[in-house]
N, C-alpha and C. Protein backbone atom coordinates (compact mmCIF):
# COMPACT_ATOMS: atom_id res chain seq x y z
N UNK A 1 0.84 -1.18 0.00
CA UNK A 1 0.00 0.00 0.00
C UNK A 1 0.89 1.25 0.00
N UNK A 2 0.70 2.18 -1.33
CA UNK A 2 1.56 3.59 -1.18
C UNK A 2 0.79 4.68 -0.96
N UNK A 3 -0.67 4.43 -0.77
CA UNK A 3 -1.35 5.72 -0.39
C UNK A 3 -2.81 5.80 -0.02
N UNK A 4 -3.59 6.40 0.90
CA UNK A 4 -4.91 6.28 0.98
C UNK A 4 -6.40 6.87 -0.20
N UNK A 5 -7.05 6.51 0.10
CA UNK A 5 -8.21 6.90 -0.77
C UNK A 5 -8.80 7.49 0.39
N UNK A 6 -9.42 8.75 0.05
CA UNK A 6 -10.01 9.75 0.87
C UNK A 6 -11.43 9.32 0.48
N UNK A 7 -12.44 10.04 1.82
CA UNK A 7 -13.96 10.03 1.02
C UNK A 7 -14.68 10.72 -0.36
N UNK A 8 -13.65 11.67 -0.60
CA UNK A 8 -13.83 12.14 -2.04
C UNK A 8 -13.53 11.64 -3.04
N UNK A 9 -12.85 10.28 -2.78
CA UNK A 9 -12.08 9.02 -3.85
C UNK A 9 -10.75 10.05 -3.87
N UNK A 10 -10.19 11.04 -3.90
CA UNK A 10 -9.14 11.44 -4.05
C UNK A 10 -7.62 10.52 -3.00
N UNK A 11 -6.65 10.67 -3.63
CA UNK A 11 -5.70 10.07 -3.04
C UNK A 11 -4.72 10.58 -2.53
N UNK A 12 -4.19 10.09 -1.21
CA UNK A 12 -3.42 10.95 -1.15
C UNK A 12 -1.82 10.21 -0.90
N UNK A 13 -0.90 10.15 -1.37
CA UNK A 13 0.58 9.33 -1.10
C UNK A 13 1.07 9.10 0.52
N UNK A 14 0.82 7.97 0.99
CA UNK A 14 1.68 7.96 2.23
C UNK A 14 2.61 7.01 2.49
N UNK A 15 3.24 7.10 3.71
CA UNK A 15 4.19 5.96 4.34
C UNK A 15 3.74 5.11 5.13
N UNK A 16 2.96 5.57 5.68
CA UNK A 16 2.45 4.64 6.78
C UNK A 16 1.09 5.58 7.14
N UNK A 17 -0.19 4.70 8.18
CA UNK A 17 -1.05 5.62 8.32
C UNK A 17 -1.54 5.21 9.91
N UNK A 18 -1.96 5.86 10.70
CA UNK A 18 -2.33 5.86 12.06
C UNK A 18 -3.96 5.79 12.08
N UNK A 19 -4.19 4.76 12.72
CA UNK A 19 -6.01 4.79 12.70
C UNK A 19 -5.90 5.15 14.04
N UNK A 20 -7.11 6.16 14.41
CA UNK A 20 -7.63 5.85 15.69
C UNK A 20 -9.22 5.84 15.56
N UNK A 21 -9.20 4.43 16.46
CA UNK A 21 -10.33 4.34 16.92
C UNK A 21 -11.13 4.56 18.40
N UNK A 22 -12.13 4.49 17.98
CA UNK A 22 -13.59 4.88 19.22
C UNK A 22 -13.56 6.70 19.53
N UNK A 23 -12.63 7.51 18.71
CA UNK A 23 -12.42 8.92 19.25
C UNK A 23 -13.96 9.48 19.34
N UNK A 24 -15.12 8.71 18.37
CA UNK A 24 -16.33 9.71 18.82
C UNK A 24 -16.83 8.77 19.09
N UNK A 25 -17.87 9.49 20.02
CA UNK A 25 -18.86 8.57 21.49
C UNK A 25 -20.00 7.75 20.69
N UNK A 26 -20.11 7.09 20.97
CA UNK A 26 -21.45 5.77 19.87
C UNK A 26 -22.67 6.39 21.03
N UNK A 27 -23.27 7.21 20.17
CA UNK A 27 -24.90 8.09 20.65
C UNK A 27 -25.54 7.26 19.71
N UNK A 28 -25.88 6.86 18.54
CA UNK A 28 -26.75 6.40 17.59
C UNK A 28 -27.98 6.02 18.96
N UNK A 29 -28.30 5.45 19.57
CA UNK A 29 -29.21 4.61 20.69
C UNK A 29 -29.45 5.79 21.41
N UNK A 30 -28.98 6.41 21.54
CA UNK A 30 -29.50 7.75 22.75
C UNK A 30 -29.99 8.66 22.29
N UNK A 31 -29.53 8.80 20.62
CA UNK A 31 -30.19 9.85 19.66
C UNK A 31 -31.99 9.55 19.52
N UNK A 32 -31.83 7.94 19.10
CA UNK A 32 -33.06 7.39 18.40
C UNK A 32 -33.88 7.06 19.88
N UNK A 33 -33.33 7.67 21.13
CA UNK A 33 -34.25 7.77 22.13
C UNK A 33 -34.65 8.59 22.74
N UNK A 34 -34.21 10.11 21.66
CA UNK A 34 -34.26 11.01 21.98
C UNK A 34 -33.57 11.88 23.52
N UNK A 35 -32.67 11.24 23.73
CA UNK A 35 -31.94 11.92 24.25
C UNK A 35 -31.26 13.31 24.13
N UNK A 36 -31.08 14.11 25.07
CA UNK A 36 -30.17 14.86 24.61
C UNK A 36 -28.58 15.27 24.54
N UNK A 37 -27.99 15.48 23.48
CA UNK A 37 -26.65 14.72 23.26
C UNK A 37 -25.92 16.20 23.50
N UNK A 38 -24.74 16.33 23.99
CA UNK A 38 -23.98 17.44 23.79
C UNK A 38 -22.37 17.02 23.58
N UNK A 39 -22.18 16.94 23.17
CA UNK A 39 -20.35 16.01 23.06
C UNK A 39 -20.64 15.04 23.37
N UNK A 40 -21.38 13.93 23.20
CA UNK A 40 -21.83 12.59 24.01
C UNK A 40 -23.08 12.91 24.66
N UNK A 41 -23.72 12.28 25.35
CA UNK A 41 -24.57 11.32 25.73
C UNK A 41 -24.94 12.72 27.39
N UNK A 42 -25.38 13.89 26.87
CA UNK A 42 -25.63 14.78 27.93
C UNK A 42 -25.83 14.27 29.60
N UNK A 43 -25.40 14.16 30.56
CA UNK A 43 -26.13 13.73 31.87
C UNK A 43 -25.61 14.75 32.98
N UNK A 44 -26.44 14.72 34.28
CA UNK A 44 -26.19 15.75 34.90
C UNK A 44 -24.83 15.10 35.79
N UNK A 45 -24.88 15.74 36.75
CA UNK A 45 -23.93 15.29 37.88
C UNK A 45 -24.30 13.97 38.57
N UNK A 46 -25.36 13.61 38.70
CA UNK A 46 -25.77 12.51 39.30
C UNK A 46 -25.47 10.90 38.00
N UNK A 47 -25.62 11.67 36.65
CA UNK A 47 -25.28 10.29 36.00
C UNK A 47 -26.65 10.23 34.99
N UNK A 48 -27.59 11.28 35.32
CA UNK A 48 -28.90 10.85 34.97
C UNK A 48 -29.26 12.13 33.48
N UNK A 49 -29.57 10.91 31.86
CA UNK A 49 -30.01 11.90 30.63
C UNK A 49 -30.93 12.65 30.93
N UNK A 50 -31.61 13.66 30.32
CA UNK A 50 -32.68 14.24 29.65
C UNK A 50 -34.09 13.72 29.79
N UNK A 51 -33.80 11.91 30.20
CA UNK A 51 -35.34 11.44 30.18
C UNK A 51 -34.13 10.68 31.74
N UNK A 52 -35.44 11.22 32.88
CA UNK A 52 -35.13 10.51 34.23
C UNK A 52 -34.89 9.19 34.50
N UNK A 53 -35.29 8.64 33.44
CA UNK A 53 -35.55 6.71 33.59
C UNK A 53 -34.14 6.45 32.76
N UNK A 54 -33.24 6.81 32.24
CA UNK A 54 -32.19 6.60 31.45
C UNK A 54 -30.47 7.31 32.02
N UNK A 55 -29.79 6.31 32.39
CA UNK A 55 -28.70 6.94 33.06
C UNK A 55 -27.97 6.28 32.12
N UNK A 56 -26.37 7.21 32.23
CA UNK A 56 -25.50 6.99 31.00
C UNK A 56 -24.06 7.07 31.99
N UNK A 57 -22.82 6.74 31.71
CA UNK A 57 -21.72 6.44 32.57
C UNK A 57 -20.55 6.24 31.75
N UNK A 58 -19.48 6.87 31.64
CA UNK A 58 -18.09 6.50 30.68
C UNK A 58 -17.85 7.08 29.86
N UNK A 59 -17.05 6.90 29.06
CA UNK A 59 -16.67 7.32 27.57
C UNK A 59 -17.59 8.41 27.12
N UNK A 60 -18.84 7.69 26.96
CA UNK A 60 -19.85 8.09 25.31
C UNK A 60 -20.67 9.41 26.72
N UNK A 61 -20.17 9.59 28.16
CA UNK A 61 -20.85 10.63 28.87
C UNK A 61 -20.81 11.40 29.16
N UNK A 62 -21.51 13.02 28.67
CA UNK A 62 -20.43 14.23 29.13
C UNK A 62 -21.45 15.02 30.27
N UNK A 63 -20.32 15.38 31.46
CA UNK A 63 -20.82 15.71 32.22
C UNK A 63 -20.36 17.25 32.88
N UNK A 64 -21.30 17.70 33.81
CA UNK A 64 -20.48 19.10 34.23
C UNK A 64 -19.26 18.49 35.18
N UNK A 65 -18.17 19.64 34.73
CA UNK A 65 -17.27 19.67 35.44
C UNK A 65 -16.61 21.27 35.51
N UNK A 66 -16.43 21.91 37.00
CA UNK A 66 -15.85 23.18 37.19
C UNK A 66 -17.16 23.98 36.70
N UNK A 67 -16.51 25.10 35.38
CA UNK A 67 -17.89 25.84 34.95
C UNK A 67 -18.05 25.30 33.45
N UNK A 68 -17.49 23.79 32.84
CA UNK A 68 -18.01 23.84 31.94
C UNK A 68 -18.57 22.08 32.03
N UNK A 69 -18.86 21.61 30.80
CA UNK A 69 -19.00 20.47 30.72
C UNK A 69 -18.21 19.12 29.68
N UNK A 70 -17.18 18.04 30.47
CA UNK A 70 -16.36 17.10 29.45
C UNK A 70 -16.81 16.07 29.27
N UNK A 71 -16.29 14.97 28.45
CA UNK A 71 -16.24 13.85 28.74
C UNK A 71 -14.83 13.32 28.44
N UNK A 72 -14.98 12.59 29.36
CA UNK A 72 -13.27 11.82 30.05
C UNK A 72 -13.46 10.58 29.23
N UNK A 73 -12.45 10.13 28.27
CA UNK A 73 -12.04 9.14 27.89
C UNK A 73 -10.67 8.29 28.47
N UNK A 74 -11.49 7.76 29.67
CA UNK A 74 -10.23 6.89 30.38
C UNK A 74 -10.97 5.74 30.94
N UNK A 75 -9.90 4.94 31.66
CA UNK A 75 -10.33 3.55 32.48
C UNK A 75 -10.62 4.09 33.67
N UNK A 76 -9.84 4.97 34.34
CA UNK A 76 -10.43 5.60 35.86
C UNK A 76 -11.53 6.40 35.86
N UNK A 77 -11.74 7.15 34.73
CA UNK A 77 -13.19 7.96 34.59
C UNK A 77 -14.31 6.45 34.67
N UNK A 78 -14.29 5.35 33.69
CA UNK A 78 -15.38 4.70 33.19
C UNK A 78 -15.51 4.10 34.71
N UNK A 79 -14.44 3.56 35.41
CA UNK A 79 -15.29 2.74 36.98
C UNK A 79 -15.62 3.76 37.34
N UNK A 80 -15.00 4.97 37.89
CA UNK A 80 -15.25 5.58 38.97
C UNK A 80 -17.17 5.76 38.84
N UNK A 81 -17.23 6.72 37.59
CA UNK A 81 -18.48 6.94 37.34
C UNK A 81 -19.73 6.21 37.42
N UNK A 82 -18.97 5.09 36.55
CA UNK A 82 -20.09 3.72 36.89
C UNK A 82 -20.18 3.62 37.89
N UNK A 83 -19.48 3.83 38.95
CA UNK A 83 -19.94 2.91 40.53
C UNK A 83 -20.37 3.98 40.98
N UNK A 84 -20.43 5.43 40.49
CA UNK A 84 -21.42 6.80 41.57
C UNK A 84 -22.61 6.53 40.66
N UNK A 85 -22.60 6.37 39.49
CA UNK A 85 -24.24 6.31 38.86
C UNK A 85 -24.86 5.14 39.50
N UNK A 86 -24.01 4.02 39.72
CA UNK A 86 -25.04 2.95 40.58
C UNK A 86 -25.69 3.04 41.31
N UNK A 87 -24.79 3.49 42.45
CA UNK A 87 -24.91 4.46 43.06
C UNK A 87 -26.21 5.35 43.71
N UNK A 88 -26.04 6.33 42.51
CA UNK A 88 -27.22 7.38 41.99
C UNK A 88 -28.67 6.57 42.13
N UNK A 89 -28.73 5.35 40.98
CA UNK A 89 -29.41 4.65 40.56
C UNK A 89 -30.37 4.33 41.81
N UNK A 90 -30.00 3.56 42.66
CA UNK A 90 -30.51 3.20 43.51
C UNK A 90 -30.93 4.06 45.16
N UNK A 91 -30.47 5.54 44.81
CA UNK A 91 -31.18 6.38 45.29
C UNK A 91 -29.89 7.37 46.07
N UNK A 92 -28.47 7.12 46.08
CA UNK A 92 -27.72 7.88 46.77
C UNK A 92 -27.35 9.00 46.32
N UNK A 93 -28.15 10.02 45.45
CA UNK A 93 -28.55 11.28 45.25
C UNK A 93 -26.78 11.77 45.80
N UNK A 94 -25.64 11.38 44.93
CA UNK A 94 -24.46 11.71 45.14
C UNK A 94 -24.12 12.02 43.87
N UNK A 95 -23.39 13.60 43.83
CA UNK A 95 -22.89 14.36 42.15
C UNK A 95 -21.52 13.39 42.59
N UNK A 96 -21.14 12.80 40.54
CA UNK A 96 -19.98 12.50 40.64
C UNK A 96 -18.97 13.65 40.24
N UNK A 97 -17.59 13.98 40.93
CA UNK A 97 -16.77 14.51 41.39
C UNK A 97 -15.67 13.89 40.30
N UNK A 98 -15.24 14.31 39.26
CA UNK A 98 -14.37 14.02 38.61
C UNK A 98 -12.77 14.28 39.22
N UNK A 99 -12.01 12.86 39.29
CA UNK A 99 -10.41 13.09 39.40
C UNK A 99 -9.41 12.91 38.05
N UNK A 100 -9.72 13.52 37.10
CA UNK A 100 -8.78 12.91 35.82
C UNK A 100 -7.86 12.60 35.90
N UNK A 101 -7.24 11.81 36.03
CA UNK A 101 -5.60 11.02 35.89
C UNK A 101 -5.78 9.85 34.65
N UNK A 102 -4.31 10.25 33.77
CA UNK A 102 -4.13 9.45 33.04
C UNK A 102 -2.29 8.75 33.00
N UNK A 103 -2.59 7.97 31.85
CA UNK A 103 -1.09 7.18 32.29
C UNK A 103 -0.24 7.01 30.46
N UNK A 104 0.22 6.92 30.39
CA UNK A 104 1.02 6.07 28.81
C UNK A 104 2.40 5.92 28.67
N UNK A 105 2.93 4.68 28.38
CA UNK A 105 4.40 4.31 28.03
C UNK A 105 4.87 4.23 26.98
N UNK A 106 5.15 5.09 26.34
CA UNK A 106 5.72 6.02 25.67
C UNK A 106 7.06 5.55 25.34
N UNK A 107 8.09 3.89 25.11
CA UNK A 107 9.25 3.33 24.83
C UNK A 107 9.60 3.68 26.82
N UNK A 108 10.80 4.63 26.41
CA UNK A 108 11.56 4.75 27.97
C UNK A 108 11.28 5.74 28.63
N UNK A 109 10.03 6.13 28.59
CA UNK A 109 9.51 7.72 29.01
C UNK A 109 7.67 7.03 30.03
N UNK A 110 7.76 6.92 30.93
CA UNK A 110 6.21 6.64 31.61
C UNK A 110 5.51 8.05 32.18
N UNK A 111 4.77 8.50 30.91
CA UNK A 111 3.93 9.54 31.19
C UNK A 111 2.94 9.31 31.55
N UNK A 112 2.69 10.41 32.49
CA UNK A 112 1.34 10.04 34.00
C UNK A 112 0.73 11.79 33.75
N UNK A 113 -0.37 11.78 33.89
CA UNK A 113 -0.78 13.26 34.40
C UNK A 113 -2.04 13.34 35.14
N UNK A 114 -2.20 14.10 35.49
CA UNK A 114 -3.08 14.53 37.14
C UNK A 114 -3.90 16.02 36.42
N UNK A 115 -4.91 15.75 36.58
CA UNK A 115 -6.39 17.11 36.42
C UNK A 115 -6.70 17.29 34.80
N UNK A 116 -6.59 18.82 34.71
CA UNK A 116 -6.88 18.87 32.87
C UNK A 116 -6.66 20.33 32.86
N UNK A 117 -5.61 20.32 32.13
CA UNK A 117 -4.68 21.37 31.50
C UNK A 117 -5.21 22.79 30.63
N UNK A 118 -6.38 22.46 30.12
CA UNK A 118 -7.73 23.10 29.60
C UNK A 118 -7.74 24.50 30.73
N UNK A 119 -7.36 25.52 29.60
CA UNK A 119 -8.05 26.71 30.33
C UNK A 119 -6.07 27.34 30.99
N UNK A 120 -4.95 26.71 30.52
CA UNK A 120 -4.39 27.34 31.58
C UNK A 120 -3.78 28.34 30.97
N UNK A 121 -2.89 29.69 31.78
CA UNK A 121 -2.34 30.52 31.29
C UNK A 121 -0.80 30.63 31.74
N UNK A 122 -0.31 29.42 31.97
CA UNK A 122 1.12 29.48 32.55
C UNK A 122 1.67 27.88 33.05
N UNK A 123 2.86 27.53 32.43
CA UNK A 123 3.76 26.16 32.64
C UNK A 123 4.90 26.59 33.07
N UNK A 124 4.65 25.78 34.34
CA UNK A 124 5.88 25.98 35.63
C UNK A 124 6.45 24.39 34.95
N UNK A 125 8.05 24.51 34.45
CA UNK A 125 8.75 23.48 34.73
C UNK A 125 9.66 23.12 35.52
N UNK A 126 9.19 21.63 35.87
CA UNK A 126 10.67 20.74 37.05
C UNK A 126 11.15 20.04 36.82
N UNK A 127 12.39 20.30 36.66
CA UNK A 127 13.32 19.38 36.11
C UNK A 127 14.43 18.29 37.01
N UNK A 128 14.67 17.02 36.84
CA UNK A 128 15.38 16.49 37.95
C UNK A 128 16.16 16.04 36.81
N UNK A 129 16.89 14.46 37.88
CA UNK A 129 18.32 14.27 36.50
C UNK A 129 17.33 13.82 35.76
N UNK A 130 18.07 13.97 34.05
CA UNK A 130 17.53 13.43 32.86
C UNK A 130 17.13 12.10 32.87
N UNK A 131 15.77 11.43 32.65
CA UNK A 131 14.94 12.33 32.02
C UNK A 131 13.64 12.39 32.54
N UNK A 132 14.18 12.97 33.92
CA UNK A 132 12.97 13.22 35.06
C UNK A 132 12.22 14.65 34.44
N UNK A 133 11.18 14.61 34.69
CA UNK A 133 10.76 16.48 34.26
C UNK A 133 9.11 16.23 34.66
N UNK A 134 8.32 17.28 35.17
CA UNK A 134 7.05 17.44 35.48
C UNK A 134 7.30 18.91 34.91
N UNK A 135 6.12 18.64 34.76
CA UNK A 135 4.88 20.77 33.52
C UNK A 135 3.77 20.76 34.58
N UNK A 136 3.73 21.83 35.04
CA UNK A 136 2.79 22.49 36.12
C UNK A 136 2.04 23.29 35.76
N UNK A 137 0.51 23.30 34.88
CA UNK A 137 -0.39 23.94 34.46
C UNK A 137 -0.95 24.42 35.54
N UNK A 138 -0.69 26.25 35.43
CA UNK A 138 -1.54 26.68 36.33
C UNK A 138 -2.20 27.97 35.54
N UNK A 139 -3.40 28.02 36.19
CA UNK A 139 -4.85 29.46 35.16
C UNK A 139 -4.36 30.41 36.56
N UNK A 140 -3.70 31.21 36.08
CA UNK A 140 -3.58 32.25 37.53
C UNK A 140 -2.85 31.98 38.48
N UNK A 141 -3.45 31.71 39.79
CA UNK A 141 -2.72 30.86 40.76
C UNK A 141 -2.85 29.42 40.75
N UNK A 142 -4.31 29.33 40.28
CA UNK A 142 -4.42 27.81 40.15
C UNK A 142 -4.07 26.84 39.75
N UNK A 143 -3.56 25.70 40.24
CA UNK A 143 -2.62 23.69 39.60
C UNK A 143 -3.93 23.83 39.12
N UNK A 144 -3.82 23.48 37.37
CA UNK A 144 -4.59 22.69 36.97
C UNK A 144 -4.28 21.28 36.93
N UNK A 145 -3.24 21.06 36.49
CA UNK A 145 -2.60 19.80 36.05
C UNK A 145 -1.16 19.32 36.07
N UNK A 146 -0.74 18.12 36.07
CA UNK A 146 0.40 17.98 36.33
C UNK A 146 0.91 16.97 35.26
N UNK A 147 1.64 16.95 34.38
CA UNK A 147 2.60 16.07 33.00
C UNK A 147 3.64 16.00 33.54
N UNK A 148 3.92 14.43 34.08
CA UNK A 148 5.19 14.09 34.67
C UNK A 148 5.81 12.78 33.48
N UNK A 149 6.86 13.08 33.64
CA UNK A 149 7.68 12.25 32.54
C UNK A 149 8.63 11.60 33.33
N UNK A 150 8.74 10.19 33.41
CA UNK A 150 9.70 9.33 34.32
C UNK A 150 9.64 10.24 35.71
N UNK A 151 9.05 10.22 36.75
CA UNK A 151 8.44 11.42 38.00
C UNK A 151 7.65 11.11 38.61
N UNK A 152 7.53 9.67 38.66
CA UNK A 152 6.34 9.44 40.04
C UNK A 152 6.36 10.37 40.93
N UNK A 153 7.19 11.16 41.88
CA UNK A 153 6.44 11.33 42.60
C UNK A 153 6.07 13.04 42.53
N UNK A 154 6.54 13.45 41.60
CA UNK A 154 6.42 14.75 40.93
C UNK A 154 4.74 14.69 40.64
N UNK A 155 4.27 13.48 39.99
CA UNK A 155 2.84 13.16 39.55
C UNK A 155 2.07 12.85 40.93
N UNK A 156 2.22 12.26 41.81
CA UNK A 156 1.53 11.91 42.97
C UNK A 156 1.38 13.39 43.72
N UNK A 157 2.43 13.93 43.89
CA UNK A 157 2.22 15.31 44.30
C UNK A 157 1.48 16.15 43.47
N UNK A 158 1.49 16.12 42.72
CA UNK A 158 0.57 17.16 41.74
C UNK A 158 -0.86 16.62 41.85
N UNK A 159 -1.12 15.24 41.64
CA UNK A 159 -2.61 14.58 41.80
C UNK A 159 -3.06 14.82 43.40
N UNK A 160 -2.90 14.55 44.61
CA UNK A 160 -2.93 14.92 45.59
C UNK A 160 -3.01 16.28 45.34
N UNK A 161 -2.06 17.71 45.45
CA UNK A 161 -2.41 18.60 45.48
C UNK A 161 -3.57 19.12 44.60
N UNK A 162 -3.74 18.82 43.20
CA UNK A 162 -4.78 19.16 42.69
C UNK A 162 -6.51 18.58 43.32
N UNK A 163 -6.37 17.08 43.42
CA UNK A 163 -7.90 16.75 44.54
C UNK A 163 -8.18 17.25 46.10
N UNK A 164 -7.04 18.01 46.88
CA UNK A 164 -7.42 18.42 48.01
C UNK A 164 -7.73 20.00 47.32
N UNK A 165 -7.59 20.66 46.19
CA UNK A 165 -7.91 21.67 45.91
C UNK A 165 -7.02 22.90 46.28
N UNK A 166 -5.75 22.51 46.66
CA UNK A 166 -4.54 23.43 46.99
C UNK A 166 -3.58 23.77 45.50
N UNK A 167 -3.04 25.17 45.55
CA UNK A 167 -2.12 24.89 44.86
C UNK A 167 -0.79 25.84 45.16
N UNK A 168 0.22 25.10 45.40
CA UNK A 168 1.53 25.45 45.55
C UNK A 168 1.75 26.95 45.16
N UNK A 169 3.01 27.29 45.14
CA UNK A 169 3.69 28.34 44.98
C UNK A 169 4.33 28.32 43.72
N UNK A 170 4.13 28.60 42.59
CA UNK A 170 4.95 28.85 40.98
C UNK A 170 6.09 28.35 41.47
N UNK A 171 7.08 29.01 42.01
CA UNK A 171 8.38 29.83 42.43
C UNK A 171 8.82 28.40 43.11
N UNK A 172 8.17 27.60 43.96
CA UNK A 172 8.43 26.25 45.06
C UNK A 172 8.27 25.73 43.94
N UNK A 173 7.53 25.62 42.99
CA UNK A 173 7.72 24.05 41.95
C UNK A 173 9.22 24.02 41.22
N UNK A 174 9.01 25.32 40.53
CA UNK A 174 10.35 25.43 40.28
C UNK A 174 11.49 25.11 40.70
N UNK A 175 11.40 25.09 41.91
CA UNK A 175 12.86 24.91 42.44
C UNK A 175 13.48 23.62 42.60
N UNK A 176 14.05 22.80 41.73
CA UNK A 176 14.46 21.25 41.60
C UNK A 176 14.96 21.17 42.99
N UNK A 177 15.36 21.91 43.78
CA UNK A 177 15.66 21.34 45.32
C UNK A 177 14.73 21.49 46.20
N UNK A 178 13.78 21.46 45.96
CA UNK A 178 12.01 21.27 47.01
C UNK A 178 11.79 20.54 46.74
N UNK A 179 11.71 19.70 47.87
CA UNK A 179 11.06 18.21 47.86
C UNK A 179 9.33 18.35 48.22
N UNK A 180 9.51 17.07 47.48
CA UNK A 180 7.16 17.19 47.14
C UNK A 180 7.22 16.79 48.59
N UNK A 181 7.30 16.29 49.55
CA UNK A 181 7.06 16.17 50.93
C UNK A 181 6.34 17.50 51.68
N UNK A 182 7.44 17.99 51.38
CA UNK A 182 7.22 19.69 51.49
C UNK A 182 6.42 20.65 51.32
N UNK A 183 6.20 20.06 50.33
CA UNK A 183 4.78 20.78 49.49
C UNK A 183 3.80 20.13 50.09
N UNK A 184 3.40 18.93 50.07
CA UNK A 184 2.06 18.36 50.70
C UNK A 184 2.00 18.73 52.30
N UNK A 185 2.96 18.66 53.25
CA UNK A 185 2.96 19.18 54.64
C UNK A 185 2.44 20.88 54.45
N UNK A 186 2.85 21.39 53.76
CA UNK A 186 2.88 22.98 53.50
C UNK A 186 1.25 22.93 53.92
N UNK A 187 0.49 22.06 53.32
CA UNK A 187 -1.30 22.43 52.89
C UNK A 187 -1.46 21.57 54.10
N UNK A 188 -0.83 20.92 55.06
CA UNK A 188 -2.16 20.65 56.72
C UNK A 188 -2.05 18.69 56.16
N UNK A 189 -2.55 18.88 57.33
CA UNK A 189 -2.96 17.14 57.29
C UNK A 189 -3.94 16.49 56.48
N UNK A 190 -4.82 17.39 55.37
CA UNK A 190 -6.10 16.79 54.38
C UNK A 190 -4.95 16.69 53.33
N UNK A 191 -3.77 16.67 52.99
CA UNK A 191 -2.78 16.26 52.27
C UNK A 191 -2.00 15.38 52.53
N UNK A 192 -1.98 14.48 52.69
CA UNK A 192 -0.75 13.07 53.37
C UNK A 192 0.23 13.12 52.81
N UNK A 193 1.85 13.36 52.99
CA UNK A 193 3.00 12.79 52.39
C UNK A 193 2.86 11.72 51.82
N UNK A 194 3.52 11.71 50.82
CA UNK A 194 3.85 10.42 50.24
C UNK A 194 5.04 9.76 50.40
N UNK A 195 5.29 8.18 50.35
CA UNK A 195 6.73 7.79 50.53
C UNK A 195 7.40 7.89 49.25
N UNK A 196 8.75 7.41 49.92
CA UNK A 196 9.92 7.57 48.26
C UNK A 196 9.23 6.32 47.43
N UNK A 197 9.30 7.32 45.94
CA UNK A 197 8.20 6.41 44.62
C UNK A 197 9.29 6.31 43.71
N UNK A 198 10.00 5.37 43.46
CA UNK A 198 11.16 5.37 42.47
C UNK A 198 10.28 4.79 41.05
């Protein structure tokens, strides 16, 4: 094979080609049930569509989060949610609380990240020996997110600080000789240290 056929039958020459699949949410069933769809499969905080008798959970579900509304394409989004809509289902009138964390291995590089980067106006980088490094998305003062590259515990600190709703000092991330210990004691005891994460 030296090249693809487009939907216009036109062609175009390649080397190789990258599929991805499942990137859009399978609504066809929620459409033809009249649901209402907004990036996926609309539901409130509780888990619950447009029609009260129909709850939706995962991937294909977008929900409010902060002041707007996503949907999380991950393995920790699809349980977590599923088990608060069950949850929901059976009457525990509990909003699910999104923690985004994701993960990928990447050859010799294990990239991890913590919240969602969406919305920020400033990347604090930390750098340790090569080829340690964490990116510190912050909107203002606020951690949105944390992209750690070979950095466990650069990532554990950033996920922790971002779910207790604290966020560090620009100036302290920066500084490759501040230890994340430090940082989590800084915010009180609703932050636990973490141990050494090699």
């Amino acid at each position: 094979m030296t090249g693809a056929i487009l939907t216009d039958n036109s062609t175009l020459d390649v080397d190789f080609i990258i599929v991805g699949v499942g990137i859009m949410p399978a609504i066809a069933l929620a459409e033809a049930a009249g649901l209402t769809i907004d990036n996926g499969i609309a539901v409130d905080a509780f888990g619950q569509t447009s029609d009260p008798s129909i709850w939706a959970a995962g991937d294909c579900a977008s929900f409010p989060y902060r002041d707007t509304r996503i949907r999380l394409e991950s393995v920790p989004n699809a349980i977590d949610q599923a088990e608060c809509v069950a949850d929901n289902i059976i009457g525990a009138e509990k909003p699910y609380v999104a923690k985004p964390w994701f993960w990928s291995d990447q050859y010799d590089v294990k990239l991890q990240i913590a919240g969602l980067n969406a919305g920020y106006d400033r990347v604090v980088a930390r750098h340790g020996e090569a080829p340690r490094a964490s990116f510190w998305y912050y909107q203002g003062d606020t951690l949105l997110a944390v992209d750690a590259m070979n950095d466990p515990r650069g990532y554990m600190t950033g996920k922790r600080l971002i779910e207790a709703g604290y966020s560090p000092d620009p100036e302290v991330i920066a500084d490759p000789a501040s230890d994340p210990n430090t940082l989590l004691k800084a915010w009180g005891s609703l932050v636990a240290p973490i141990a050494d994460v090699r």
